[in-house]
Protein backbone atom coordinates (compact mmCIF):
# COMPACT_ATOMS: atom_id res chain seq x y z
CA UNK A 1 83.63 -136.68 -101.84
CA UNK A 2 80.29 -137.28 -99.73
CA UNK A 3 80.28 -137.78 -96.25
CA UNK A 4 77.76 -139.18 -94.29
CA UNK A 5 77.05 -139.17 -90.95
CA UNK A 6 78.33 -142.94 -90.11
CA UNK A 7 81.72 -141.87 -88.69
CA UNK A 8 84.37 -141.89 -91.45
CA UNK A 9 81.80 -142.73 -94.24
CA UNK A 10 82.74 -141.13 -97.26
CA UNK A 11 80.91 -142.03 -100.43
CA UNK A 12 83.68 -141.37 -103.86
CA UNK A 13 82.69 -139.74 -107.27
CA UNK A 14 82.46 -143.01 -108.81
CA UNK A 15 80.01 -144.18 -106.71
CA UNK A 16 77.76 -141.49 -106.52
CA UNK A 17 77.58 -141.13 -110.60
CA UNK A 18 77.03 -145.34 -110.64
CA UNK A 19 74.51 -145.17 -108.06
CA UNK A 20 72.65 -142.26 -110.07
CA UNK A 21 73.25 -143.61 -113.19
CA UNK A 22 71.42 -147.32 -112.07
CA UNK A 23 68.39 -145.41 -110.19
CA UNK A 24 68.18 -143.71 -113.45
CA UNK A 25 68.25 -146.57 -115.63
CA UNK A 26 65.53 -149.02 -113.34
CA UNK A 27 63.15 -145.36 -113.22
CA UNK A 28 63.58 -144.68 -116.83
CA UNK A 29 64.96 -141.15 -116.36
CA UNK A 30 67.59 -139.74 -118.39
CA UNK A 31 70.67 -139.08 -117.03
CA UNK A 32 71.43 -136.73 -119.60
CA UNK A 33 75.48 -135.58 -120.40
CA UNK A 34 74.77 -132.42 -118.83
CA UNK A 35 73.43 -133.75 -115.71
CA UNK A 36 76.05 -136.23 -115.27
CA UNK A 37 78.97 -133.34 -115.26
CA UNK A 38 76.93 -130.83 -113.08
CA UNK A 39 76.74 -134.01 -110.64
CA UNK A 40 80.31 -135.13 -111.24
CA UNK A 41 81.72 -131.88 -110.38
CA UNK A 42 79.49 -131.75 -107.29
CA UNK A 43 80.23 -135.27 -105.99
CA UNK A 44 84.31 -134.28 -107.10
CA UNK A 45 84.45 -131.14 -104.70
CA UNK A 46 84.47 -131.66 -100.95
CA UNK A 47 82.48 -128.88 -100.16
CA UNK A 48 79.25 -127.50 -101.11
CA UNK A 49 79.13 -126.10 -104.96
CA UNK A 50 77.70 -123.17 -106.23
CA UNK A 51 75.57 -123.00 -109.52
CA UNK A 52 77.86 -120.29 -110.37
CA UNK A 53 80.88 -122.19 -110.16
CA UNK A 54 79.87 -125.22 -111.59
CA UNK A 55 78.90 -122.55 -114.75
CA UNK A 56 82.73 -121.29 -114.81
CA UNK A 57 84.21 -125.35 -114.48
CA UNK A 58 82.06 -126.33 -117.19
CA UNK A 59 82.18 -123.63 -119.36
CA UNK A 60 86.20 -123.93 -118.98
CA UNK A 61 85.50 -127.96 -119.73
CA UNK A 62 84.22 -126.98 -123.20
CA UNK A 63 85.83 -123.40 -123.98
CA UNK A 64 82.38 -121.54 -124.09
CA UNK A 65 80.10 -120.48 -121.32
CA UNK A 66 77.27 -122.52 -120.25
CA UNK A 67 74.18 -120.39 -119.92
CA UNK A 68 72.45 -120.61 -116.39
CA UNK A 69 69.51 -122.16 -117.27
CA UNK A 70 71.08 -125.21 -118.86
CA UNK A 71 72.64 -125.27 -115.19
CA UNK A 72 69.71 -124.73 -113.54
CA UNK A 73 68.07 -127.38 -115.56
CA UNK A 74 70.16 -130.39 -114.53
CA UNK A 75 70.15 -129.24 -110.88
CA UNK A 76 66.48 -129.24 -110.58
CA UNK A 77 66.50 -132.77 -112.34
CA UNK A 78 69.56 -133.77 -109.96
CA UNK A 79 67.27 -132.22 -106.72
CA UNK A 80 63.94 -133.87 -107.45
CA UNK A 81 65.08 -137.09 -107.96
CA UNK A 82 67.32 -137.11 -104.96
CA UNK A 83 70.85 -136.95 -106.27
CA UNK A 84 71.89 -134.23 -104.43
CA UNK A 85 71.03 -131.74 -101.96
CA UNK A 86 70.33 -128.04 -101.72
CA UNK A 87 72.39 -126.37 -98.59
CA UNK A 88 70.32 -123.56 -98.59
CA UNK A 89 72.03 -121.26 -96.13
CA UNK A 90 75.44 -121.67 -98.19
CA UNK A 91 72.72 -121.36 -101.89
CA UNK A 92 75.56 -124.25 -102.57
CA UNK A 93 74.44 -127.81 -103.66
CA UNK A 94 75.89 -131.14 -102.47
CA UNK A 95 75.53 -134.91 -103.10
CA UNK A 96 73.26 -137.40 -101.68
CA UNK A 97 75.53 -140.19 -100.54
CA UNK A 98 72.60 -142.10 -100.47
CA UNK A 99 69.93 -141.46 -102.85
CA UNK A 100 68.32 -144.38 -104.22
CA UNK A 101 66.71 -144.56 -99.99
CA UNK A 102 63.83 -142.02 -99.16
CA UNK A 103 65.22 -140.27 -95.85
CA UNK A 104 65.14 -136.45 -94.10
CA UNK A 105 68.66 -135.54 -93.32
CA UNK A 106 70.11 -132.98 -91.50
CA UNK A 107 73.53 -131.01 -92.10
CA UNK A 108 76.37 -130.14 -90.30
CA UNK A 109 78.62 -127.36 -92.04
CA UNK A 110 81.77 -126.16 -91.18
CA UNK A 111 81.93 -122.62 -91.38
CA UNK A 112 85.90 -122.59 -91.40
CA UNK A 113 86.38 -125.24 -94.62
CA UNK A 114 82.77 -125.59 -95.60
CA UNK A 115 82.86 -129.38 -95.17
CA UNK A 116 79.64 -130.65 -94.71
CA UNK A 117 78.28 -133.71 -93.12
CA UNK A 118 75.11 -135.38 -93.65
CA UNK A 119 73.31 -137.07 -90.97
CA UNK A 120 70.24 -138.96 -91.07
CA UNK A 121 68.51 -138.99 -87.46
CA UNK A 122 65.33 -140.67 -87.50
CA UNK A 123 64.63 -139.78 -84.02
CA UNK A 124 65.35 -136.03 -84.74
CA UNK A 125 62.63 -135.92 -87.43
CA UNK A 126 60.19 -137.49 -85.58
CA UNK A 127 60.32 -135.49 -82.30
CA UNK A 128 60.21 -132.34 -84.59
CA UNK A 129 57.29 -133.59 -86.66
CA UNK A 130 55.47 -134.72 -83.48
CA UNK A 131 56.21 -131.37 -81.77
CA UNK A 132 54.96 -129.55 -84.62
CA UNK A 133 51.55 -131.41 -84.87
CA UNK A 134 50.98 -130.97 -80.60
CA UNK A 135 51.47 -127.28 -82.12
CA UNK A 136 48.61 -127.65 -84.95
CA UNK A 137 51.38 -127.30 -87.64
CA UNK A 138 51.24 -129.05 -90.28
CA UNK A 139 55.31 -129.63 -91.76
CA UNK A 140 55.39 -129.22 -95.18
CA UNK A 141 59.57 -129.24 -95.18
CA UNK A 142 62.15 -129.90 -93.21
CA UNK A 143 65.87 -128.31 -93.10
CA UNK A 144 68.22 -128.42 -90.78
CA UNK A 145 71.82 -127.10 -90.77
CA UNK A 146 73.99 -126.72 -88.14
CA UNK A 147 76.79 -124.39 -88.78
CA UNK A 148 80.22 -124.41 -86.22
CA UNK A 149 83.83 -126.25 -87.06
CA UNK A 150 84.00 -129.87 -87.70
CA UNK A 151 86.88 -131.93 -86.34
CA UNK A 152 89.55 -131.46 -88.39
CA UNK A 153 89.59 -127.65 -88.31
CA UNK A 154 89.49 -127.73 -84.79
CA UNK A 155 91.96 -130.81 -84.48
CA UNK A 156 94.65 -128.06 -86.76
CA UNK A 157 93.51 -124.92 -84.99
CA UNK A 158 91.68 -123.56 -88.14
């Protein structure tokens, strides 16, 4: 499940695979069986996914391991065409709940449950970008994520 930063915005499995599957099919890319687990699992977990694990759920899925770079593979495809997202401080991957829209996005990760929330602040971007031109950089990239404890850890004491 993909949350997104409009307050109890969740985006479900199902609509993440029917939303990739349809920006597939009008970009003639293949959404190849492989890809479509790797992104299932992702969009099926509520917290950011590891390459690793998704290695061990699929290679239980089929009852033989699934080498890495067959992995590796369908996340790349996943990544460049905007289906999901890299959290690079967690080397975990996540699902765009909104990928068919070119946007920078920022994430907020708990570091008690790992939930993570992806916002999309316009303004945020553009202060940084302008900032970083007064500075004569040029921004190639831009991540942020902001680790602390999201609401419902701190709503149950976690």
């Amino acid at each position: 499940m993909t949350q997104c930063g409009e307050q109890g915005h969740r985006h479900g499995p199902e609509e993440i695979l029917l939303s990739a599957e349809q920006a597939c099919k009008r970009s003639g890319l293949r959404l190849t069986d492989i890809r479509r687990q790797v992104l299932s699992l992702i969009a099926q977990d509520s917290r950011p996914i590891k390459a690793y694990d998704l290695m061990a759920q699929l290679g239980g899925e089929r009852g033989k391991p699934t080498a890495p770079p067959t992995i590796y593979r369908a996340l790349e495809f996943l990544l460049e065409h905007g289906f999901i997202h890299r959290i690079e401080s967690l080397n975990a991957y996540v699902t765009c709940p909104h990928p068919t829209t070119s946007h920078r996005t920022q994430f907020l990760i708990c570091d008690r449950c790992q939930s993570t929330i992806e916002l999309e602040d316009v303004e945020l971007s553009r202060r940084l970008g302008e900032s970083a031109r007064e500075q004569g950089f040029k921004p190639m990239r831009e991540l942020i994520e902001v680790h602390g404890i999201c609401r419902e850890c701190q709503r149950h004491g976690r």
